[in-house]
N, C-alpha and C. Protein backbone atom coordinates (compact mmCIF):
# COMPACT_ATOMS: atom_id res chain seq x y z
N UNK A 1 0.84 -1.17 0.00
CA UNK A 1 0.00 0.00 0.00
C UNK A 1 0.89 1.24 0.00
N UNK A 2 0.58 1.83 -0.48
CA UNK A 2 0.94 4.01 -0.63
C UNK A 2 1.43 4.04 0.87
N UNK A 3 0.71 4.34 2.19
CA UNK A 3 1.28 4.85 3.29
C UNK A 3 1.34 3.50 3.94
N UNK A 4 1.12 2.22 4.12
CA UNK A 4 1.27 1.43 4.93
C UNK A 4 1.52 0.31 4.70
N UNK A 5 1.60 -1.27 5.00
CA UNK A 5 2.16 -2.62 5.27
C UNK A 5 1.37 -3.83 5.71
N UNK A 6 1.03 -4.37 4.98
CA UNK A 6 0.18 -5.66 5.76
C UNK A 6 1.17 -6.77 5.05
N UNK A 7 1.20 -7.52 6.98
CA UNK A 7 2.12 -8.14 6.72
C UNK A 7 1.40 -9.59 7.92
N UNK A 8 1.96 -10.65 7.56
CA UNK A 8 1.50 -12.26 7.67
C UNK A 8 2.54 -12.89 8.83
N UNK A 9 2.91 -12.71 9.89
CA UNK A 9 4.26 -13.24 9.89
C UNK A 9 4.00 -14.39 11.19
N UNK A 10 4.67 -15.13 11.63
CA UNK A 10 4.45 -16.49 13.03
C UNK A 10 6.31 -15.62 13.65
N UNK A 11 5.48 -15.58 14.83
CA UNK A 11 6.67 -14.76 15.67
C UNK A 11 6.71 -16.19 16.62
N UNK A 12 8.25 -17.10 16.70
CA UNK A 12 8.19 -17.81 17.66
C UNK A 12 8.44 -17.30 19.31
N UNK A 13 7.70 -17.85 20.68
CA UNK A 13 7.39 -17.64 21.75
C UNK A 13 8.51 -16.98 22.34
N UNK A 14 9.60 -17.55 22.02
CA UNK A 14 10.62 -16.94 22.94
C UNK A 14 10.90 -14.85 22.16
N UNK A 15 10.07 -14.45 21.29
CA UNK A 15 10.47 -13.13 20.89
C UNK A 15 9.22 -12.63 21.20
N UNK A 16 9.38 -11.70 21.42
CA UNK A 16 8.40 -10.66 22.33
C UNK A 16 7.90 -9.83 20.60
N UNK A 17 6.45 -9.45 20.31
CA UNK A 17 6.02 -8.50 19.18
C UNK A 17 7.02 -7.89 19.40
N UNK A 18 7.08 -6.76 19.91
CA UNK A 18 7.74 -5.75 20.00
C UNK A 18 9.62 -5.97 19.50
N UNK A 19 10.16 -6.84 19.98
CA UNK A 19 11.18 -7.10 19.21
C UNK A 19 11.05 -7.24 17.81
N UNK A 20 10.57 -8.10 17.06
CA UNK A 20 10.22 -8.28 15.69
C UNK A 20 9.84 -7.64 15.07
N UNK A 21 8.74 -6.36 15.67
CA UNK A 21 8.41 -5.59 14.86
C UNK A 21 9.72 -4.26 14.50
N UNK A 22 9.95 -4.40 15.98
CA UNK A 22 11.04 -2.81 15.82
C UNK A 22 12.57 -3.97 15.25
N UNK A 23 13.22 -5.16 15.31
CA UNK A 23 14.22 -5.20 14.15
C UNK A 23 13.32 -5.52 12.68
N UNK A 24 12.35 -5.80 12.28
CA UNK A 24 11.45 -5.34 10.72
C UNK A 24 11.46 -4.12 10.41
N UNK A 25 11.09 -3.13 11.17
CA UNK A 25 11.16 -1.64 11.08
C UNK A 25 13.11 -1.00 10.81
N UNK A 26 13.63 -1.80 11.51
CA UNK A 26 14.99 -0.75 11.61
C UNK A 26 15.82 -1.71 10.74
N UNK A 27 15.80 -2.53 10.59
CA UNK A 27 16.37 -3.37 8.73
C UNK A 27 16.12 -2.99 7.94
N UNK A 28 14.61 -2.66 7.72
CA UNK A 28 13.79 -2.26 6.39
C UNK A 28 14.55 -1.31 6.28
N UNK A 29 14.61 0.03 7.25
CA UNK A 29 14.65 1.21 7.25
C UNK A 29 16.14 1.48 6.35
N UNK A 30 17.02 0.94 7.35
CA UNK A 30 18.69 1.16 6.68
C UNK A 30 18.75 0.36 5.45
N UNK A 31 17.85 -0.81 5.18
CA UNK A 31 18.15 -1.14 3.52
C UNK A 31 17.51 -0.40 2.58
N UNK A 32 16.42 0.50 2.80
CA UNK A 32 15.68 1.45 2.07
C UNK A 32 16.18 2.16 1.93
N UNK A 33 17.04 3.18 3.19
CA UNK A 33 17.90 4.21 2.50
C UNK A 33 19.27 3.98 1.91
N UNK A 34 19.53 2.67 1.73
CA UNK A 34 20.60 2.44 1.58
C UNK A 34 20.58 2.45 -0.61
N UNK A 35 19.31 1.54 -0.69
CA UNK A 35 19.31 0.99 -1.81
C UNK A 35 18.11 2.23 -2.93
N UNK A 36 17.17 2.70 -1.98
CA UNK A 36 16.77 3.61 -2.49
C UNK A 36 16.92 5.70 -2.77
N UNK A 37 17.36 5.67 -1.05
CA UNK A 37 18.14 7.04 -0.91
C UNK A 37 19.01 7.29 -1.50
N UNK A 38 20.13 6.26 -1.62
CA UNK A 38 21.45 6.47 -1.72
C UNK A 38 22.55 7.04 -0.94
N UNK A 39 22.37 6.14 0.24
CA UNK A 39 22.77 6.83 2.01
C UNK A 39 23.75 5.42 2.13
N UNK A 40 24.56 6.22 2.38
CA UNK A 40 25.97 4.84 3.10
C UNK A 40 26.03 4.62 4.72
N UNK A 41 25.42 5.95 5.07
CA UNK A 41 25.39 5.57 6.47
C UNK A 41 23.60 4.75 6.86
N UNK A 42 23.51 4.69 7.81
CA UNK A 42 22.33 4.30 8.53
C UNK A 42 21.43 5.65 9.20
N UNK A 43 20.09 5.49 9.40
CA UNK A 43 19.50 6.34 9.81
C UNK A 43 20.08 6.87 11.51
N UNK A 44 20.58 7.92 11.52
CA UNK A 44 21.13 8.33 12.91
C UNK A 44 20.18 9.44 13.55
N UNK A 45 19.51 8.99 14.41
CA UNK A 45 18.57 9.74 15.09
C UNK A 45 17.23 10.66 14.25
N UNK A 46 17.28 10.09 13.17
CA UNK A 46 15.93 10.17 11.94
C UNK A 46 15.11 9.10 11.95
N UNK A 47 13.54 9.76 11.60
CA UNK A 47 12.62 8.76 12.05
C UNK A 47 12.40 8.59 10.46
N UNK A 48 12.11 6.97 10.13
CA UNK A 48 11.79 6.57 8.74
C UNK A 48 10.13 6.09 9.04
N UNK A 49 10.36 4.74 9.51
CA UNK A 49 8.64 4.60 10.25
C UNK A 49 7.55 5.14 10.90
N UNK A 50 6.68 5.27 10.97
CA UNK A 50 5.93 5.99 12.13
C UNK A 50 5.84 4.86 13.28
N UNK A 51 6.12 5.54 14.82
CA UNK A 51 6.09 4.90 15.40
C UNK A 51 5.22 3.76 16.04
N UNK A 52 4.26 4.01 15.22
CA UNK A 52 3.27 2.68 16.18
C UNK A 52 3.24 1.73 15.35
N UNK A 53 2.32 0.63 15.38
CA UNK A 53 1.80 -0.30 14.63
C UNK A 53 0.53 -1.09 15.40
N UNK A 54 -0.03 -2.11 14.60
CA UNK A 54 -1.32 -2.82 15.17
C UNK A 54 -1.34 -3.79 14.97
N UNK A 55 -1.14 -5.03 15.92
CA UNK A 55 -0.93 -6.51 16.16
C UNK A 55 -1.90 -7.00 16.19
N UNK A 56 -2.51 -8.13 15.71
CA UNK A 56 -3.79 -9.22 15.95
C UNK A 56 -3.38 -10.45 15.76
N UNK A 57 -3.87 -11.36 16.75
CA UNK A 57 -3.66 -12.73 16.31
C UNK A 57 -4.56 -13.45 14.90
N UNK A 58 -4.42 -14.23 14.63
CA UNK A 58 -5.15 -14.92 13.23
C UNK A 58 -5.76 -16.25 13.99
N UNK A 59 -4.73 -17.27 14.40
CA UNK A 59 -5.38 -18.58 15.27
C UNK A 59 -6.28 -18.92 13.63
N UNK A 60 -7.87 -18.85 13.88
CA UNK A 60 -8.06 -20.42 12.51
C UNK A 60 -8.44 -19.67 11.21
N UNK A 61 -8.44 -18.25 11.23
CA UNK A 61 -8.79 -17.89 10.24
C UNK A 61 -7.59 -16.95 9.53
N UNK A 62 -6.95 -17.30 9.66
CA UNK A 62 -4.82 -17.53 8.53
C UNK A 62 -5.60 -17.33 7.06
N UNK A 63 -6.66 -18.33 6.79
CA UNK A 63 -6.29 -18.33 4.88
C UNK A 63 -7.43 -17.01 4.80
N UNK A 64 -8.22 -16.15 5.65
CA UNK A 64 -9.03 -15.49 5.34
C UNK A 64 -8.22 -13.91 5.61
N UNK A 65 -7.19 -13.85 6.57
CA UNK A 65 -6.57 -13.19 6.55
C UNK A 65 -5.36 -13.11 5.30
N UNK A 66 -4.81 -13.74 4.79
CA UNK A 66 -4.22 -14.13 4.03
C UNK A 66 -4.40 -13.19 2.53
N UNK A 67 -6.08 -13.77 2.41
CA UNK A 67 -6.79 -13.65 1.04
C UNK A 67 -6.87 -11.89 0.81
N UNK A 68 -6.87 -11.05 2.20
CA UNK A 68 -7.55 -10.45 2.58
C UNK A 68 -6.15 -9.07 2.35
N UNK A 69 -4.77 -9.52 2.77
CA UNK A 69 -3.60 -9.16 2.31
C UNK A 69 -3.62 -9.02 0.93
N UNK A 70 -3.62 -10.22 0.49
CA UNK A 70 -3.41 -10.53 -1.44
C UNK A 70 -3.99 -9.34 -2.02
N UNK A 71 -5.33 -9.28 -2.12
CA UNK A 71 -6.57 -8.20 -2.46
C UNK A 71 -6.88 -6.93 -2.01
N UNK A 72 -5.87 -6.23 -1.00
CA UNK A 72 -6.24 -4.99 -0.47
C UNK A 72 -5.97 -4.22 -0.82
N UNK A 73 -4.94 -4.38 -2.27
CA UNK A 73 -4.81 -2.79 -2.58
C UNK A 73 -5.50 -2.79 -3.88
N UNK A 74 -6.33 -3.80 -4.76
CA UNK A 74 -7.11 -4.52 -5.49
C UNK A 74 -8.50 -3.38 -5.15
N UNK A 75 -8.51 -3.87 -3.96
CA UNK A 75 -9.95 -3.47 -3.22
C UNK A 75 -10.07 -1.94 -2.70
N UNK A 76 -9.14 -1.60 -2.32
CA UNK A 76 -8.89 0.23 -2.12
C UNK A 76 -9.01 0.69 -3.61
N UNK A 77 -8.55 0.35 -4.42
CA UNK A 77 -8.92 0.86 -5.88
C UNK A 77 -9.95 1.14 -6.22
N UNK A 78 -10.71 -0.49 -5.88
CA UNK A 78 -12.01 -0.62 -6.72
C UNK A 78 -12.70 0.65 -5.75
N UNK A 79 -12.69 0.35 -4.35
CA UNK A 79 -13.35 1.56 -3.34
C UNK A 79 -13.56 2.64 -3.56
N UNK A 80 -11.86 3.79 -3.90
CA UNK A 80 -11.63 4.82 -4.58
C UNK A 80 -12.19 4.63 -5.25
N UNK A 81 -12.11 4.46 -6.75
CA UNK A 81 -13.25 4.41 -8.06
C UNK A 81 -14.62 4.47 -7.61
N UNK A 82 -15.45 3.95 -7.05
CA UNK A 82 -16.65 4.11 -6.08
C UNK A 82 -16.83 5.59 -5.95
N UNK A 83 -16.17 5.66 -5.19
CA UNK A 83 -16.01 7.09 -3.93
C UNK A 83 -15.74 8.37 -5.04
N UNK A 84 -15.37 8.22 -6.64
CA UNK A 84 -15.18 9.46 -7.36
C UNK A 84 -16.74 9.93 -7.64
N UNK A 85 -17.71 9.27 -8.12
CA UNK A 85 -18.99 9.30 -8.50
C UNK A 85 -20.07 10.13 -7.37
């Protein structure tokens, strides 16, 4: 998506969300400016992410969440287009 990330992932027990999400966030970050900025250093006290995010478990419904990833920027389109009329 344009401003945001949907993302699928199995965090095993011994890592806390919060770890996983903030090294996803600060990898992404220094390989983005690395490969897209054109920055040799790393982000030093600059914010790339916005700081929050929003966690949910899935448990039995994985392939509906799943489907739901695949199709969302499919479906914001079709929405927008809607929403011009």
């Amino acid at each position: 998506m344009a401003d945001h990330i949907h993302m699928l992932i199995s965090i095993p027990p011994k890592y806390s969300v919060a770890q996983v999400v903030g090294f996803i966030k600060g990898k992404s970050a220094i390989s983005i400016a690395r490969n897209y900025m054109g920055r040799k250093k790393d982000f030093t006290s600059q914010k790339f992410w916005a700081r929050g995010y929003h966690v949910s478990t899935v448990g039995r419904d994985e392939a509906v969440i799943r489907n739901y990833i695949r199709h969302q920027e499919t479906e914001d389109r079709r929405i927008d287009q809607l929403n011009l009329y």
